[in-house]
Protein backbone atom coordinates (compact mmCIF):
# COMPACT_ATOMS: atom_id res chain seq x y z
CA UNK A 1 -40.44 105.72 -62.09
CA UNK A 2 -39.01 109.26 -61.23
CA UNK A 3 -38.21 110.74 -57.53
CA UNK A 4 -36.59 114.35 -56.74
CA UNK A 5 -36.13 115.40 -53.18
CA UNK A 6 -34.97 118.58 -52.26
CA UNK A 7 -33.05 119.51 -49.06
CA UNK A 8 -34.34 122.24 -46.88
CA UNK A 9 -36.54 124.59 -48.47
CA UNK A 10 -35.33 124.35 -51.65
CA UNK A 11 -37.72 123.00 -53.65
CA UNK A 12 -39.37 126.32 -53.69
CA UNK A 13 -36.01 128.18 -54.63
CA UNK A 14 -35.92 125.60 -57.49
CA UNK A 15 -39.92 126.19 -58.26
CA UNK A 16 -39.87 130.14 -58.76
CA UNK A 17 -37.25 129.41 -61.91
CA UNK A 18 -39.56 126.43 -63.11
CA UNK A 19 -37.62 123.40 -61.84
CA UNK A 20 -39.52 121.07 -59.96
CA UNK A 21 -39.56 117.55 -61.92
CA UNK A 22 -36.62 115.26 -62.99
CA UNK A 23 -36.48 116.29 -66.79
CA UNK A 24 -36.02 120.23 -65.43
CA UNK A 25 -32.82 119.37 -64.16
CA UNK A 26 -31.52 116.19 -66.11
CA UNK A 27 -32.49 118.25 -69.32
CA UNK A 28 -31.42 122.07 -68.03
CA UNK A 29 -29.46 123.35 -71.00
CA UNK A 30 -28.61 126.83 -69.52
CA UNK A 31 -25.07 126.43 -68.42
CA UNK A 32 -21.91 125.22 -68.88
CA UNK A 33 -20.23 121.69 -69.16
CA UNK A 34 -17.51 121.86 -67.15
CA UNK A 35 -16.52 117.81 -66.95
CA UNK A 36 -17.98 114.45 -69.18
CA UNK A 37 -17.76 111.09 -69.80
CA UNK A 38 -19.49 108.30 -71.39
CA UNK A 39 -21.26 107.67 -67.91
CA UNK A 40 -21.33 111.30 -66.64
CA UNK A 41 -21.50 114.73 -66.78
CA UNK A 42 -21.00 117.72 -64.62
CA UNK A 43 -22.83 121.27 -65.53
CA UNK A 44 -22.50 124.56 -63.65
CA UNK A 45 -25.37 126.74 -63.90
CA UNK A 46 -26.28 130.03 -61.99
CA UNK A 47 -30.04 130.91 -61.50
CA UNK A 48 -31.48 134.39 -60.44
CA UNK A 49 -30.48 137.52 -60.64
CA UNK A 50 -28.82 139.94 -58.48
CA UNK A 51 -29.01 139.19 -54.16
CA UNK A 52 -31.03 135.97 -55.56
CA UNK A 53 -28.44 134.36 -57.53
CA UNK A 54 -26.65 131.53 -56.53
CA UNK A 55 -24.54 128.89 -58.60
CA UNK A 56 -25.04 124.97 -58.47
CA UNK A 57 -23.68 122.07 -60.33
CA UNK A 58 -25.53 119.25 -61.60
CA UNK A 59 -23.75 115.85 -61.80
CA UNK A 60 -25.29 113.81 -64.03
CA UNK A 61 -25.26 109.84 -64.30
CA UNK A 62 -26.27 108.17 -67.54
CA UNK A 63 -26.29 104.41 -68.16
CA UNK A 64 -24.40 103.16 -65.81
CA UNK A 65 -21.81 100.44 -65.89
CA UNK A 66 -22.73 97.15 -64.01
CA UNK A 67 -19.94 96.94 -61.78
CA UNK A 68 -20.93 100.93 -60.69
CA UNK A 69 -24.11 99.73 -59.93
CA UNK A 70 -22.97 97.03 -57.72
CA UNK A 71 -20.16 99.16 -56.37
CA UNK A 72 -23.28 101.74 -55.30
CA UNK A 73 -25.39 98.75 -54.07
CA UNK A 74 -22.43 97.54 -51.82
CA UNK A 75 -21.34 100.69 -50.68
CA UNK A 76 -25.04 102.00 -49.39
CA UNK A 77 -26.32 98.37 -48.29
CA UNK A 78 -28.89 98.29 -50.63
CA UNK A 79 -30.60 99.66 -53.93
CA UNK A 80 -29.63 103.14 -54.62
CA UNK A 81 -28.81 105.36 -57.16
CA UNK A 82 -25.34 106.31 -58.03
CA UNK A 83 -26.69 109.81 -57.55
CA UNK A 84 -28.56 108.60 -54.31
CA UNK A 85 -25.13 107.65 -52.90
CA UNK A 86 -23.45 110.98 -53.29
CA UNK A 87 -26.37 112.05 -51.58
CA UNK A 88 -26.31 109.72 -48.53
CA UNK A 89 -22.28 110.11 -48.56
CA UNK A 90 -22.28 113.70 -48.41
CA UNK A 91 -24.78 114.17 -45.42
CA UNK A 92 -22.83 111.36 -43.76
CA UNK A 93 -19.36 113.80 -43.87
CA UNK A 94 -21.33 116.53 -43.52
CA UNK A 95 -22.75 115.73 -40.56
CA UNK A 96 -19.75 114.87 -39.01
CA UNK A 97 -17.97 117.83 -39.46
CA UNK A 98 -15.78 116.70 -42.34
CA UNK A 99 -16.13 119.44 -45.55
CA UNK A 100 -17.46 118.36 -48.58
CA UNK A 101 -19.81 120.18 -51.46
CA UNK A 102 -23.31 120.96 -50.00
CA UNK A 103 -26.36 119.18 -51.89
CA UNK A 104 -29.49 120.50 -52.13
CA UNK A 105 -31.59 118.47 -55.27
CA UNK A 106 -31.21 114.33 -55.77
CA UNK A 107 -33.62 112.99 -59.04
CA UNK A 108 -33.44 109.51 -59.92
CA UNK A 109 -34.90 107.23 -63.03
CA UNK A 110 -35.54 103.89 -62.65
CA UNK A 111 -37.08 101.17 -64.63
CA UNK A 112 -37.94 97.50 -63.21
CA UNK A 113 -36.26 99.08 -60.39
CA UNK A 114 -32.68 99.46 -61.91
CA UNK A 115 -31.63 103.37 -62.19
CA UNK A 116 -31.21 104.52 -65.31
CA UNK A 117 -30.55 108.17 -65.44
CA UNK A 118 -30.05 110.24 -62.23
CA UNK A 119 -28.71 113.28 -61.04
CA UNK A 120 -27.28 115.58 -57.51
CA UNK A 121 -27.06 119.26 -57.23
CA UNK A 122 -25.06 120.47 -55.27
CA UNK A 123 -24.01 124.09 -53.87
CA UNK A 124 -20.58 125.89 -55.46
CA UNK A 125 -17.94 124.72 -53.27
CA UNK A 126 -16.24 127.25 -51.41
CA UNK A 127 -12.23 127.60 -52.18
CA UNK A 128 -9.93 125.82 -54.76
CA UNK A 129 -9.00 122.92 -56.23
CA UNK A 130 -5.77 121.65 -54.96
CA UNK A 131 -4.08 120.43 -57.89
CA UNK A 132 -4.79 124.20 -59.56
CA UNK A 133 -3.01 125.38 -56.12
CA UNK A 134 -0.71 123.50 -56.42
CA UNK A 135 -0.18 124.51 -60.00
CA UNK A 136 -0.08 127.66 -59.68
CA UNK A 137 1.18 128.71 -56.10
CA UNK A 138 2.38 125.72 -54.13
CA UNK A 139 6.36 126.69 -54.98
CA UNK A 140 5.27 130.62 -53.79
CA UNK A 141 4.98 128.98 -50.36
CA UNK A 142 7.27 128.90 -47.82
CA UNK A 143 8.44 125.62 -46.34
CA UNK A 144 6.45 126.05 -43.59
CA UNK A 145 3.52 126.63 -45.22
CA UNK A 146 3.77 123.38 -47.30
CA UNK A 147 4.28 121.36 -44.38
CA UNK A 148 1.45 122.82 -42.24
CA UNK A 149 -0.69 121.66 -45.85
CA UNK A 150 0.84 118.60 -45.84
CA UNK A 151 0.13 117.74 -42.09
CA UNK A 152 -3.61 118.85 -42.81
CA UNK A 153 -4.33 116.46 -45.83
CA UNK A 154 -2.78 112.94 -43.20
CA UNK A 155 -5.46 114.93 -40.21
CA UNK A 156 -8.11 115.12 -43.11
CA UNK A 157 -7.94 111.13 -44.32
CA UNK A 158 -7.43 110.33 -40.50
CA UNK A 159 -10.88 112.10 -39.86
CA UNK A 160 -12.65 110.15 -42.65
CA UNK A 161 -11.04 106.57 -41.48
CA UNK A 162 -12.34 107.20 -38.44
CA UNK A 163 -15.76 107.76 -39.36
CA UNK A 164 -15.36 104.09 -41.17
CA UNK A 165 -15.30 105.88 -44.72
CA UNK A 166 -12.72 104.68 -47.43
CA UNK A 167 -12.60 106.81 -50.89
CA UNK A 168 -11.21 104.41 -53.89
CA UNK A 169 -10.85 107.86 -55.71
CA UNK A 170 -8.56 109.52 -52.92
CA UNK A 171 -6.61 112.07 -55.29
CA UNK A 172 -5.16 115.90 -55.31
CA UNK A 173 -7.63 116.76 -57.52
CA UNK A 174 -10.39 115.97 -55.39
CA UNK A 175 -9.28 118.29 -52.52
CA UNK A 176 -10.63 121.67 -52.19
CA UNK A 177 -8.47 124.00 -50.14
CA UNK A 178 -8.60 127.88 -48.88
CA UNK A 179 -7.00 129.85 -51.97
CA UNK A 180 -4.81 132.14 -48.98
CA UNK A 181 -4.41 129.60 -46.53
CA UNK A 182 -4.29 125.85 -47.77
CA UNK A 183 -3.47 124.50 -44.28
CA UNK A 184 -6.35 125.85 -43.10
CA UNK A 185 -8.51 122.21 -42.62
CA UNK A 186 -11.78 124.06 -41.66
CA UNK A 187 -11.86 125.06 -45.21
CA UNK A 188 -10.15 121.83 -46.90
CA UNK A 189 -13.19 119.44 -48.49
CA UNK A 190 -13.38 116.62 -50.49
CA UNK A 191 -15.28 115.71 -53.78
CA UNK A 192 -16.72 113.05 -55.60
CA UNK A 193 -17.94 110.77 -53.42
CA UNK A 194 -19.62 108.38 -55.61
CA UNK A 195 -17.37 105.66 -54.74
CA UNK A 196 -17.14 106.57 -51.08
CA UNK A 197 -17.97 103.75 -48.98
CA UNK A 198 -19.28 103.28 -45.41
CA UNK A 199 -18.33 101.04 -42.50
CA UNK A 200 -15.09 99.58 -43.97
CA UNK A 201 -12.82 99.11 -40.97
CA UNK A 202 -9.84 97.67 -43.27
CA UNK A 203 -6.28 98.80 -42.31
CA UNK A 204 -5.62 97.59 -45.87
CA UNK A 205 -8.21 99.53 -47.94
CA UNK A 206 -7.48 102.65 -45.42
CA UNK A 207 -3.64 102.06 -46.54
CA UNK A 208 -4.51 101.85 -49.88
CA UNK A 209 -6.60 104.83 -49.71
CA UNK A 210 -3.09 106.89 -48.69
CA UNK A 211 -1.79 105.10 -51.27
CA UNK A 212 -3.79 106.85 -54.25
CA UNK A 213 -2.96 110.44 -52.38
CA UNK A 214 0.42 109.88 -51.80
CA UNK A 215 0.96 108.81 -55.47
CA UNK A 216 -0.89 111.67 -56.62
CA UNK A 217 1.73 113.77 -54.58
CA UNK A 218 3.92 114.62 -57.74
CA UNK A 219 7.60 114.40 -57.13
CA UNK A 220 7.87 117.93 -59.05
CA UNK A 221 6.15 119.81 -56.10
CA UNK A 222 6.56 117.38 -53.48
CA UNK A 223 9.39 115.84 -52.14
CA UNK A 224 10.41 112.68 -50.14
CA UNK A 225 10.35 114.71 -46.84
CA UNK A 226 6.70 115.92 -47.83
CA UNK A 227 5.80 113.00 -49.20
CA UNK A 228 6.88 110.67 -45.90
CA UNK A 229 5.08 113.91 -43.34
CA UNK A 230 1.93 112.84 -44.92
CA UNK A 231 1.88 109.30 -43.97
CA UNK A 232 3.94 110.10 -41.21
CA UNK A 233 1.11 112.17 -39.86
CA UNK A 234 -1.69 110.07 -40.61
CA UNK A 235 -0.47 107.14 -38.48
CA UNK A 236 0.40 109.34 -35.46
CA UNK A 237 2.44 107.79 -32.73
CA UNK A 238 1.45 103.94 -32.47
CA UNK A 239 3.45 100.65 -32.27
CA UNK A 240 6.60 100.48 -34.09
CA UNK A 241 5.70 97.05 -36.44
CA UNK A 242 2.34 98.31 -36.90
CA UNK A 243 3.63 101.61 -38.37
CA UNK A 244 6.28 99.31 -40.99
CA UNK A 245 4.01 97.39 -41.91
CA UNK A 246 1.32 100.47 -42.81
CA UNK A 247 4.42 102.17 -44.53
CA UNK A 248 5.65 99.19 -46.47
CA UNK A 249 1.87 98.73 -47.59
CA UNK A 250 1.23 102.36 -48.74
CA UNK A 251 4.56 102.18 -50.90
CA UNK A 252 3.90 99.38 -52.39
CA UNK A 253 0.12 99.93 -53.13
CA UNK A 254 1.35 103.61 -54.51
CA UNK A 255 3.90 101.55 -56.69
CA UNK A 256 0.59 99.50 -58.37
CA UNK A 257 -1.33 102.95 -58.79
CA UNK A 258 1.42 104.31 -60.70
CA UNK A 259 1.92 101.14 -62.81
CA UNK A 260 -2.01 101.04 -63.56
CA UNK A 261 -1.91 104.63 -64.28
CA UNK A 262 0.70 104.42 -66.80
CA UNK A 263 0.98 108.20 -66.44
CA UNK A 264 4.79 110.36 -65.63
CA UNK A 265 4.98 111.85 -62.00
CA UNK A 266 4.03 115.07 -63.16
CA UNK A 267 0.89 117.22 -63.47
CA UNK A 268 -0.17 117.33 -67.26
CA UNK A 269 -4.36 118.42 -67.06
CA UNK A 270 -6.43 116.99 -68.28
CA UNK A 271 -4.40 113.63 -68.67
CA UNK A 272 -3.90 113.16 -65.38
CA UNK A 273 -7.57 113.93 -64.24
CA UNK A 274 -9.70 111.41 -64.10
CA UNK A 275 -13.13 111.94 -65.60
């Protein structure tokens, strides 16, 4: 059984360029892989011309594993798509002011009622990706600068706690930020939310959330002082055992991320990326 649903009007955007069922999108061939795996894909297409065209990306999911269709089951409460949950997880930050990419197109296959194949489209995201910033400008900035970035990432996770969210993929490279002003956090977003879950009130999955980010903080453009002003801002003033015991967990959590990784404290794309 197939199901697309369209946000807004945009089913008759979609229409006038003759995509309207699930095998339109799943099968559109007209742009460009820009990520893949054995279990998904991500294409960027642009449709229209001139004032008319905009550009989308269609992610993709493909015979999924078992444990991410329990892990998408668990995380929404019920039966859902993988592509569903993106969905659902991206009009939950959405709609609580916290950035994230914009979808407008959700298609889902199922047979027996077990998805097989389905997809999310989503609007470009405005800005960069912070592990290209930090690539390619983060030592241009001045101290300052990297701080006030810094202090907006531990604000950003501390928004997303609050709403009861955890994100078990919680890296660099899933942080979009303002190319000319990183530390701007009306602009900062975050992607891939298929593994985003709702209503998780652990202190320790929130700590290992920090964790990931704080490992993915490589020593060659970050240092201690950086490093400690993330977590340091993220837990805010608060009772002194409390805050040990939320720093002693993050370090040690980061210390098992690096270990599983198997991977040198250093950026080296596309290694370090997961898929």
């Amino acid at each position: 059984m197939d199901r697309v649903i369209f946000a807004d009007s945009w089913q008759e955007y979609f229409a006038r360029f003759g995509l309207a069922s699930f095998d339109d999108f799943y099968g559109y061939t007209g742009g460009s892989t820009i990520n893949a795996n054995t279990k998904r894909s991500v294409l960027k297409i642009s449709i229209g011309q001139g004032d008319e065209q905009k550009v989308f990306y269609i992610k993709r999911f493909f015979s999924p594993h078992v444990k991410d269709v329990l892990s998408s089951w668990l995380g929404a409460g019920g039966v859902i798509s993988q592509a569903g949950v993106e969905w659902a997880n991206a009009h939950k930050l959405l709609s609580n002011g916290v950035g994230t990419y914009k979808p407008v197109c959700m298609g889902e296959r199922r047979a027996f009622g077990v998805e097989r194949q389905s997809f999310l489209v989503t609007e470009r995201l405005r800005g960069v990706c912070l592990l290209d910033f930090v690539l390619h400008k983060w030592r241009g900035l001045d101290r300052d600068r990297q701080e006030q970035t810094v202090v907006a990432l531990g604000n950003l996770v501390r928004r997303i706690h609050q709403l009861n969210v955890v994100f078990p993929d919680l890296y660099l490279w899933h942080i979009f930020v303002h190319e000319d002003d990183p530390a701007d956090e009306s602009w900062m977003s975050i992607i891939d939310l298929h593994r985003m879950r709702q209503g998780v009130r652990s202190y320790y999955e929130r700590g290992k959330d920090l964790a990931r980010l704080y490992w993915s903080l490589s020593e060659d453009y970050f240092d201690k002082r950086l490093k400690d002003l993330l977590i340091e801002t993220y837990i805010g003033p608060g009772a002194d055992l409390g805050r040990r015991a939320l720093v002693w967990w993050i370090h040690r959590y980061a210390g098992i991320v690096a270990r599983r990784k198997h991977l040198v404290y250093h950026y080296r794309r596309p290694t370090l990326v997961p898929g």
